[in-house]
C-alpha atoms as a PDB file:
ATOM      1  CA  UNK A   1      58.327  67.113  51.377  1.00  0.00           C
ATOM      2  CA  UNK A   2      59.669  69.689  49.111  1.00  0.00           C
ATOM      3  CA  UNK A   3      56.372  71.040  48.140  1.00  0.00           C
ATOM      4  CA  UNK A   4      54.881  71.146  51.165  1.00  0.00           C
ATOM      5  CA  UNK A   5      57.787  73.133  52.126  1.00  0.00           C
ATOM      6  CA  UNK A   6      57.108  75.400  49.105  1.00  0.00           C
ATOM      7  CA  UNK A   7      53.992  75.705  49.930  1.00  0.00           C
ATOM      8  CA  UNK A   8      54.592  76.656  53.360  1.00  0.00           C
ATOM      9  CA  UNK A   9      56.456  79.120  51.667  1.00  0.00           C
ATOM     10  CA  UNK A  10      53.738  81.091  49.417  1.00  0.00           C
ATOM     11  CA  UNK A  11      51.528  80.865  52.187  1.00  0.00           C
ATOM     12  CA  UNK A  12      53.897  82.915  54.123  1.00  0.00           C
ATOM     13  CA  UNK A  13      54.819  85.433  51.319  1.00  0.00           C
ATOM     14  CA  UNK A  14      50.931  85.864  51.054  1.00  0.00           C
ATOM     15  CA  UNK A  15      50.859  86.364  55.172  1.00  0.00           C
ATOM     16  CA  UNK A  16      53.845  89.184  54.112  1.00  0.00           C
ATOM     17  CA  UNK A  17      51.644  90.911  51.725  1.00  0.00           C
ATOM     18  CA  UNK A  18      49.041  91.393  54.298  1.00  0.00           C
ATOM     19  CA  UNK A  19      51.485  92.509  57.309  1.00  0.00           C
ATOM     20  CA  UNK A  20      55.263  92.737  56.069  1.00  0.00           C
ATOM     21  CA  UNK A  21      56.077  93.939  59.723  1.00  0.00           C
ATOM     22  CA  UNK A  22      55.562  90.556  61.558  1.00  0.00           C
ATOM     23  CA  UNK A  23      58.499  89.481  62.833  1.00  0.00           C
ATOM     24  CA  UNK A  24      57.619  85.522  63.566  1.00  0.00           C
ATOM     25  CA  UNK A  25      56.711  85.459  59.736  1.00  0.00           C
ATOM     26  CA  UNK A  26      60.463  86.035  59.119  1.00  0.00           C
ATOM     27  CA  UNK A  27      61.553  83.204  61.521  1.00  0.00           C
ATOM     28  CA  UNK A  28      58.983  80.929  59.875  1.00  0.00           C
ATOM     29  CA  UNK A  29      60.286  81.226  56.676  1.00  0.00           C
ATOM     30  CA  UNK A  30      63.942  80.773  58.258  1.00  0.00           C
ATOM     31  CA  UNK A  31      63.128  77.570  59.711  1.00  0.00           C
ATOM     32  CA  UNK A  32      61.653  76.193  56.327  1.00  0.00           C
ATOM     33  CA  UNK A  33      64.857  77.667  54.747  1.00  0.00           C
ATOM     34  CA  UNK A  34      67.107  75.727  57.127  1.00  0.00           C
ATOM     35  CA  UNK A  35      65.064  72.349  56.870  1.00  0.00           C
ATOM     36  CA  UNK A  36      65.849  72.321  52.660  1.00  0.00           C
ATOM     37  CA  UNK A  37      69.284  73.048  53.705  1.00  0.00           C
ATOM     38  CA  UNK A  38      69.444  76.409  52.419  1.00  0.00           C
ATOM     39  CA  UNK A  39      71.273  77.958  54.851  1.00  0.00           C
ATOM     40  CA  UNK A  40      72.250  81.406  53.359  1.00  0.00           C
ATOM     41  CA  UNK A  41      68.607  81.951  52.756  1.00  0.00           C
ATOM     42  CA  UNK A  42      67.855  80.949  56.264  1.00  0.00           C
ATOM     43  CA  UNK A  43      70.322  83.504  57.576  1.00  0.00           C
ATOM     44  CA  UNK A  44      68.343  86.119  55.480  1.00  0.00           C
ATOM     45  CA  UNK A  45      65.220  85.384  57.025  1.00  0.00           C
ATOM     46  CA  UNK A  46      65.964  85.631  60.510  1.00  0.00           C
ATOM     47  CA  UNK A  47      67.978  88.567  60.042  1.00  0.00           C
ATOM     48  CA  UNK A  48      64.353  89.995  58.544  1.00  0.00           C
ATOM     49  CA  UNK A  49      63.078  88.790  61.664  1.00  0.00           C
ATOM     50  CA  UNK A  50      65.883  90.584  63.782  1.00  0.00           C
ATOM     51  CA  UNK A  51      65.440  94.283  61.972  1.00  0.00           C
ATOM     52  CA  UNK A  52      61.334  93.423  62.667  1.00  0.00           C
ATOM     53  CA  UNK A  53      62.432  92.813  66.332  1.00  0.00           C
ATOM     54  CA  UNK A  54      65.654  93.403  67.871  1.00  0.00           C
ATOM     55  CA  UNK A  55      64.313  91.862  71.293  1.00  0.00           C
ATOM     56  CA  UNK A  56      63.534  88.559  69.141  1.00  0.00           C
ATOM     57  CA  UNK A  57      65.772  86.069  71.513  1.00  0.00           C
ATOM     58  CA  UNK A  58      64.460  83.532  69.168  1.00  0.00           C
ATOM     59  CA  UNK A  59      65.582  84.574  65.916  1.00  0.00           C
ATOM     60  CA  UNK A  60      69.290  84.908  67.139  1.00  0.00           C
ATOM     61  CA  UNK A  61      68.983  81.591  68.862  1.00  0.00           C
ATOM     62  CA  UNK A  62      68.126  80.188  65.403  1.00  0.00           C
ATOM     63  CA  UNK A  63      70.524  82.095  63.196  1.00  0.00           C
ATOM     64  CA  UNK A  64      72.952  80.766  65.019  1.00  0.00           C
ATOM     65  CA  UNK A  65      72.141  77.237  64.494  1.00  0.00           C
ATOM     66  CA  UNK A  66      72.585  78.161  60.768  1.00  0.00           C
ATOM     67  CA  UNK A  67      76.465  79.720  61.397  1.00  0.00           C
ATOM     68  CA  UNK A  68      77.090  76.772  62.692  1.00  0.00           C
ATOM     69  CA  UNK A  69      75.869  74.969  59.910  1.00  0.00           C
ATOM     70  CA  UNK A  70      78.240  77.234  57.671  1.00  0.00           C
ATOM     71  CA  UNK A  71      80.746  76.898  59.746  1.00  0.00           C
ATOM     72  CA  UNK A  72      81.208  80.472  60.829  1.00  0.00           C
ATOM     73  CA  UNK A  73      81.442  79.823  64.930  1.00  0.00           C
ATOM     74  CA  UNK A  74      82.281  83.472  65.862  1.00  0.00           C
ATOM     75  CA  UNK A  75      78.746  84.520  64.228  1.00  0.00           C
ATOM     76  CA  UNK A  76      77.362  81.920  66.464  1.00  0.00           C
ATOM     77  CA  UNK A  77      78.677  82.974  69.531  1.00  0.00           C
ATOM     78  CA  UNK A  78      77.819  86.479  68.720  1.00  0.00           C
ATOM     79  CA  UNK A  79      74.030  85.550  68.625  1.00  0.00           C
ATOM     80  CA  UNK A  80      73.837  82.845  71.469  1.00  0.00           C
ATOM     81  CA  UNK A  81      75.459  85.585  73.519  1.00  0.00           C
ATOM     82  CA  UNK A  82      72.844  88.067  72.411  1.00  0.00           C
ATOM     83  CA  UNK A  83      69.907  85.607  73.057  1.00  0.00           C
ATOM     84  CA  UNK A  84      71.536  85.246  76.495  1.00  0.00           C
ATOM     85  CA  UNK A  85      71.002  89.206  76.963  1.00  0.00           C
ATOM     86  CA  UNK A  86      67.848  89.609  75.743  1.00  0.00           C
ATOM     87  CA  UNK A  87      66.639  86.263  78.202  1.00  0.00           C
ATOM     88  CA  UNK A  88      69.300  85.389  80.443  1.00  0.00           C
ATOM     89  CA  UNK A  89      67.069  82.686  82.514  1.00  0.00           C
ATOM     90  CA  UNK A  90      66.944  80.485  79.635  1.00  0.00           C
ATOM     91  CA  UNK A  91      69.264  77.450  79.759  1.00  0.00           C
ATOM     92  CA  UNK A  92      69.103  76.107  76.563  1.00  0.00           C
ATOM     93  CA  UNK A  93      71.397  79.545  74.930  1.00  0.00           C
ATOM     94  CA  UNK A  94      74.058  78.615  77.689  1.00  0.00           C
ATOM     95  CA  UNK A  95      73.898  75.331  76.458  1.00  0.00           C
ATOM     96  CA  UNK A  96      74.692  75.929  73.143  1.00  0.00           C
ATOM     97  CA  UNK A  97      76.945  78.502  73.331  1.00  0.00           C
ATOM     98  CA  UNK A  98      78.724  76.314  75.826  1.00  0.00           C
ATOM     99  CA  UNK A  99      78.810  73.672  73.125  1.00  0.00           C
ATOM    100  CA  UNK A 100      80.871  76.286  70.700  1.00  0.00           C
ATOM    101  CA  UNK A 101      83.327  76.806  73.512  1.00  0.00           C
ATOM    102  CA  UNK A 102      83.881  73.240  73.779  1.00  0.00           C
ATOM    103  CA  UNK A 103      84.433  72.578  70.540  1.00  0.00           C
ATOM    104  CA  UNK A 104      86.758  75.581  69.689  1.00  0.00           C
ATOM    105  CA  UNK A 105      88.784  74.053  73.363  1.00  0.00           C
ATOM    106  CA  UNK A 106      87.695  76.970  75.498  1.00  0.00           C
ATOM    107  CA  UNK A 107      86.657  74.796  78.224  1.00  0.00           C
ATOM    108  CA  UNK A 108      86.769  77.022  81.156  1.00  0.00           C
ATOM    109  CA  UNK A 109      83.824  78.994  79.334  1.00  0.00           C
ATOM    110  CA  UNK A 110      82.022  75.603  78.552  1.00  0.00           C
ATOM    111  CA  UNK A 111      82.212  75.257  81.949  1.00  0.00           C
ATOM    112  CA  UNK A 112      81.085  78.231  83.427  1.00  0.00           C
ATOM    113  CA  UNK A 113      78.153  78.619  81.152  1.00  0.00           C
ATOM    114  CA  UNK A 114      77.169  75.073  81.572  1.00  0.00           C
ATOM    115  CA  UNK A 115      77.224  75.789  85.215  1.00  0.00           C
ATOM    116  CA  UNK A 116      75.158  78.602  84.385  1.00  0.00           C
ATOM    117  CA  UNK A 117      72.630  76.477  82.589  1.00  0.00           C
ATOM    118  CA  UNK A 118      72.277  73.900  85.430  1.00  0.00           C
ATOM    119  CA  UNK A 119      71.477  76.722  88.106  1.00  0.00           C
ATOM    120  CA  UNK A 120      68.713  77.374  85.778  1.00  0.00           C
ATOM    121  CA  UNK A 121      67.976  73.917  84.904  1.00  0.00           C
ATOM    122  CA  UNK A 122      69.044  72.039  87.782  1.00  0.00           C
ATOM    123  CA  UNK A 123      68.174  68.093  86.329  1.00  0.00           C
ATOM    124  CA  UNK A 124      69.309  69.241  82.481  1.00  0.00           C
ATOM    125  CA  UNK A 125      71.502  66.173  81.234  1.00  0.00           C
ATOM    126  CA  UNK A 126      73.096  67.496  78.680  1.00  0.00           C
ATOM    127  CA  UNK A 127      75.015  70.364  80.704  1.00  0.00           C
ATOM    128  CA  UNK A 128      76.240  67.866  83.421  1.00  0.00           C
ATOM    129  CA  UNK A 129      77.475  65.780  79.883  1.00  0.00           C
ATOM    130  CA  UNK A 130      79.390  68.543  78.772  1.00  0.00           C
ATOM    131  CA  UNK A 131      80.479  70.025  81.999  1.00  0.00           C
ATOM    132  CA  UNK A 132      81.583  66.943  82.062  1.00  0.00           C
ATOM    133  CA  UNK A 133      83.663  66.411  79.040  1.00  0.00           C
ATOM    134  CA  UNK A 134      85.162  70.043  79.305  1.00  0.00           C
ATOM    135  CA  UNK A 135      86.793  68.930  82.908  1.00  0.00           C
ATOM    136  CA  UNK A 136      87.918  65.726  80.931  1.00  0.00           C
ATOM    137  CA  UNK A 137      89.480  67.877  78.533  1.00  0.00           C
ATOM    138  CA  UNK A 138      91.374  70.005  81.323  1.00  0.00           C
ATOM    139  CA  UNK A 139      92.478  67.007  83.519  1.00  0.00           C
ATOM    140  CA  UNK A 140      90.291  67.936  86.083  1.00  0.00           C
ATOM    141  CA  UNK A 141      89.122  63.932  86.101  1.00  0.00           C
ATOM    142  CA  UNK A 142      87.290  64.032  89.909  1.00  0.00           C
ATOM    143  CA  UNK A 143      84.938  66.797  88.717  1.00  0.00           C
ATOM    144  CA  UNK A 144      84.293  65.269  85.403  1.00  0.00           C
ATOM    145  CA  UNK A 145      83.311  62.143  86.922  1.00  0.00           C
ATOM    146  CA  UNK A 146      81.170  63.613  89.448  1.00  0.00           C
ATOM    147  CA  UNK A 147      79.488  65.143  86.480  1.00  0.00           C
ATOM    148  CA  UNK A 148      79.272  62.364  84.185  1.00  0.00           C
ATOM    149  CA  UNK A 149      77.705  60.169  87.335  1.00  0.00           C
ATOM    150  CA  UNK A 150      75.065  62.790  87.407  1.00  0.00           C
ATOM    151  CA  UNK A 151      74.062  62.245  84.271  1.00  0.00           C
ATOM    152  CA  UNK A 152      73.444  58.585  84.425  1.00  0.00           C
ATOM    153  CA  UNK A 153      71.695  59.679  87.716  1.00  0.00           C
ATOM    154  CA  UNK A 154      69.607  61.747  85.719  1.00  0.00           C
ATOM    155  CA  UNK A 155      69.452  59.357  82.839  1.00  0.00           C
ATOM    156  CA  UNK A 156      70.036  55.795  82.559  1.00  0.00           C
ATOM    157  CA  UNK A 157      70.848  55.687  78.740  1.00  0.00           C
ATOM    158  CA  UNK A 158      74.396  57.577  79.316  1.00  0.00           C
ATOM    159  CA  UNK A 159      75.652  54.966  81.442  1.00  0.00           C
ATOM    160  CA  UNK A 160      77.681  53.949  77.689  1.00  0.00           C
ATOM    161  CA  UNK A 161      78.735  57.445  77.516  1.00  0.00           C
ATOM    162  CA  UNK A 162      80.014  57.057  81.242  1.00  0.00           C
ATOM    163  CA  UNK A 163      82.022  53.993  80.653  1.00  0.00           C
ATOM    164  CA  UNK A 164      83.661  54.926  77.351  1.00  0.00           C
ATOM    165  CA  UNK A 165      85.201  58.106  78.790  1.00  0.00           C
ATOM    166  CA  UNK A 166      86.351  56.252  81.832  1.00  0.00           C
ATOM    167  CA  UNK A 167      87.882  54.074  79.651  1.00  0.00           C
ATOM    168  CA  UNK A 168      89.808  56.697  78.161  1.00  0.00           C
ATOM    169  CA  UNK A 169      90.861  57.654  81.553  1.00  0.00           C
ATOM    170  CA  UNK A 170      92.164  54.075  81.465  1.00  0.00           C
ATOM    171  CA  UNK A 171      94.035  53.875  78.876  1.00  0.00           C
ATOM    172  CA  UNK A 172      95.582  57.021  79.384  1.00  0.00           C
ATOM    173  CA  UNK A 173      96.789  55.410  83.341  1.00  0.00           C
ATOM    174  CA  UNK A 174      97.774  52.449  80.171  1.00  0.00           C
ATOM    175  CA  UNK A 175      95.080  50.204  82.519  1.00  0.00           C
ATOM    176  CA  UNK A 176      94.330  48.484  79.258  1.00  0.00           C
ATOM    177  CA  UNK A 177      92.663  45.377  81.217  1.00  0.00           C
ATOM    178  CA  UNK A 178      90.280  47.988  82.816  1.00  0.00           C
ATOM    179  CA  UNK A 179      89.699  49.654  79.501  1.00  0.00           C
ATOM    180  CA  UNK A 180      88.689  46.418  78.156  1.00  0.00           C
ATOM    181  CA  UNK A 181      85.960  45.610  80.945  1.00  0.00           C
ATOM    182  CA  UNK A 182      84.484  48.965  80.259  1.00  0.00           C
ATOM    183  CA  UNK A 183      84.537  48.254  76.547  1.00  0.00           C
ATOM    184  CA  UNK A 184      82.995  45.041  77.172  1.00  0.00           C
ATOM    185  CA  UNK A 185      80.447  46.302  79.623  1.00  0.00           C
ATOM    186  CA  UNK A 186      78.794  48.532  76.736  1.00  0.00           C
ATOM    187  CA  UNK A 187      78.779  46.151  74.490  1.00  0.00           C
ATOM    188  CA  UNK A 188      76.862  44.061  77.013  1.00  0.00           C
ATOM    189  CA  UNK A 189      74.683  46.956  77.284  1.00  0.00           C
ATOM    190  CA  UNK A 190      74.080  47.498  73.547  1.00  0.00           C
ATOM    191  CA  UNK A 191      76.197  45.847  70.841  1.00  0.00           C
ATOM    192  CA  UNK A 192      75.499  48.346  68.085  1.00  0.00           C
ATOM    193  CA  UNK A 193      75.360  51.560  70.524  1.00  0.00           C
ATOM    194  CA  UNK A 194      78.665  52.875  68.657  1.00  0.00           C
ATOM    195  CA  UNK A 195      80.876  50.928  65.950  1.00  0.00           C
ATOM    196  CA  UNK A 196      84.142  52.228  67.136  1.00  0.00           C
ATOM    197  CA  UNK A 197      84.050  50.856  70.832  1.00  0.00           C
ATOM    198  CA  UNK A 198      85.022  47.588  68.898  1.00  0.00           C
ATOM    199  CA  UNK A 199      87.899  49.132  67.697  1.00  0.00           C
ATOM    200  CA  UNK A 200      88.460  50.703  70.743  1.00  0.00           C
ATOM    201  CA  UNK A 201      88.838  47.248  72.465  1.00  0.00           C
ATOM    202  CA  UNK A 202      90.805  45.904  69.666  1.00  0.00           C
ATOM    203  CA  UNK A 203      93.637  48.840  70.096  1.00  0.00           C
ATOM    204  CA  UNK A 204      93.710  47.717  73.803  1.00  0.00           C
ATOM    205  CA  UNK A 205      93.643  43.661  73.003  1.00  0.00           C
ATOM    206  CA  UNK A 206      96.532  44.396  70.196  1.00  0.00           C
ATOM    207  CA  UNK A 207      98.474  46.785  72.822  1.00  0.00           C
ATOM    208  CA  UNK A 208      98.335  43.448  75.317  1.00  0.00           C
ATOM    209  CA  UNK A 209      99.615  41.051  72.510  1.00  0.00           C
ATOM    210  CA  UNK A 210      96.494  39.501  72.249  1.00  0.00           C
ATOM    211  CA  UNK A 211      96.402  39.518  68.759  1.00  0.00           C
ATOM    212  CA  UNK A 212      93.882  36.899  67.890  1.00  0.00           C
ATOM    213  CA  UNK A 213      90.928  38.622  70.042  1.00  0.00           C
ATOM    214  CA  UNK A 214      92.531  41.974  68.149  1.00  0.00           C
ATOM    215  CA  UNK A 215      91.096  40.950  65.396  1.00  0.00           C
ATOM    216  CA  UNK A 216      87.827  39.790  65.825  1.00  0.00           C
ATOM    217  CA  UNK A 217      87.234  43.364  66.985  1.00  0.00           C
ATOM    218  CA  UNK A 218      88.710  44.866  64.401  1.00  0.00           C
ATOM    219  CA  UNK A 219      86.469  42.271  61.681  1.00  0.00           C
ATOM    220  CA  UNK A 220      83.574  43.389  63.678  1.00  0.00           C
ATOM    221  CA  UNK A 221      84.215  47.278  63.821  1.00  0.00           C
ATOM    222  CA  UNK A 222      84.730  47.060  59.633  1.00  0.00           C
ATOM    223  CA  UNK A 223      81.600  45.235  59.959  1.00  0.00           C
ATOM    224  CA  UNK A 224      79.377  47.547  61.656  1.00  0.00           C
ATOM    225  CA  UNK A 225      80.707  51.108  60.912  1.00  0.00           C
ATOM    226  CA  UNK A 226      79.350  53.108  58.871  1.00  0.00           C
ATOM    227  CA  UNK A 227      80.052  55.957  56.262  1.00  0.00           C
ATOM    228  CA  UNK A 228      80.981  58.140  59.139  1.00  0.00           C
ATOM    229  CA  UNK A 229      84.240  56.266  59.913  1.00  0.00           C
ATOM    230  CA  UNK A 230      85.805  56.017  56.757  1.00  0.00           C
ATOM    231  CA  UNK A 231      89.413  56.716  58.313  1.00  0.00           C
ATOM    232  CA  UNK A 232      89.115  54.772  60.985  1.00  0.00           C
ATOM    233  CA  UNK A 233      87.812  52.090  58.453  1.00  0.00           C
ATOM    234  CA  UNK A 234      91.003  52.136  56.467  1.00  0.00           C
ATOM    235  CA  UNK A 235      93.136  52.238  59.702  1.00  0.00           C
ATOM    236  CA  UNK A 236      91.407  49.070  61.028  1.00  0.00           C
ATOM    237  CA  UNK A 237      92.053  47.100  57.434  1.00  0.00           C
ATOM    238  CA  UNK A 238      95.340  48.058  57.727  1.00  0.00           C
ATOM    239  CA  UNK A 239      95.910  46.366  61.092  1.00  0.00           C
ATOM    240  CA  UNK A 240      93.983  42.784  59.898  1.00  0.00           C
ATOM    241  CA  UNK A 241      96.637  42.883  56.873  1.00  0.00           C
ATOM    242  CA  UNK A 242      99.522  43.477  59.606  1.00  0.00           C
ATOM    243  CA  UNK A 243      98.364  40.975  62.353  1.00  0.00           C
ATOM    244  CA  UNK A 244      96.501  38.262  60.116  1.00  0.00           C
ATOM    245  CA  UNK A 245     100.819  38.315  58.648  1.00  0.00           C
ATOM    246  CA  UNK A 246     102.185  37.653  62.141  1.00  0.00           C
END
């Protein structure tokens, strides 16, 4: 894969030679950049491509996929909010941008702009998902769980995604028994949808004293998870060793 990517490459340089003014060229070459993970290349690149074009939505949209990538989230913003002035009818920048202000906990922006991307996109998942999850995050549970219904309206599949945040909601009431029927309700749906939901139920089982069906969920959860969860690993082992001693 690397050398077709290199040779992607030349063929582009050669493209250069012949008109060093075409902005997509620039983008091209970012995108190739970003896909062997060299990310302060790619950010070259489309920056080439922005000088080429100012106008070129497209090349801020995709430089900012690479700040994320680095990790610098006010860069980001900065070019998913210029995408959104250059084309503000197109959903997908509200999205994303809406998916920084989540994650940095501005969720009355995540909000707003997800409710901007859904008056462009009425039926687009993704913003009734996160919409969703920002109104978790404030409290506001009755509009988050309109939301989140929407979605498995919409789509099927996110009925999981549904039930583990209502579960949340239940433990937080400390309605462990409902947490558990949601718990088991995804598994029934999928057993390997998401490692931690065994854990998840375990927590609850071992909150209830029922330390025996504890740990088969816990056994499982070390069992399933993968490199992603090593923390949550080592927390899990740690309560087998303390229950299997009661």
């Amino acid at each position: 894969m690397l050398k077709q990517y290199d040779l992607a490459l030349t063929m582009l340089n050669k493209s250069l030679e012949i008109d060093p003014d075409l902005a997509e060229t620039y983008l091209l070459k970012g995108k190739i950049y970003y896909k062997k993970k060299d990310y302060e290349k790619a950010v070259e690149e489309f920056t080439k491509a922005i000088e080429k074009d100012p106008k070129y939505e497209k090349a801020y949209d995709e430089r900012a996929w690479v700040f994320e990538k680095l990790e610098d989230l006010e860069l980001a913003l900065a070019d998913y909010t210029q995408a959104i002035i250059i084309n503000p009818v197109n959903s997908s920048y509200y999205y994303s941008r809406a998916r920084l202000f989540h994650e940095t906990r501005n969720f009355d922006a995540a909000i707003e702009d997800c409710t901007k991307a859904l008056i462009i996109k009425p039926d687009d998942v993704f913003s009734f998902i996160l919409r969703g999850r920002s109104y978790f995050s404030l409290k506001e549970y009755d509009h988050a769980f309109i939301d989140l219904k929407e979605a498995v309206k919409l789509n099927p599949v996110y009925k999981k995604l549904y039930l583990d945040i209502e579960a949340d909601y239940h433990i937080m009431n400390k309605d462990y028994d409902l947490a558990i029927e949601n718990y088991t309700k995804i598994i029934s749906i999928d057993e390997d949808w998401y490692a931690l939901i065994y854990k998840k139920r375990g927590m609850c089982y071992e909150l209830q004293e029922l330390n025996y069906l504890a740990l088969q969920d816990y056994r499982t959860f070390v069992s399933k998870a993968g490199e992603g969860f090593k923390d949550e690993v080592e927390d899990a082992k740690e309560r087998i060793e303390r229950l299997s001693e009661k």
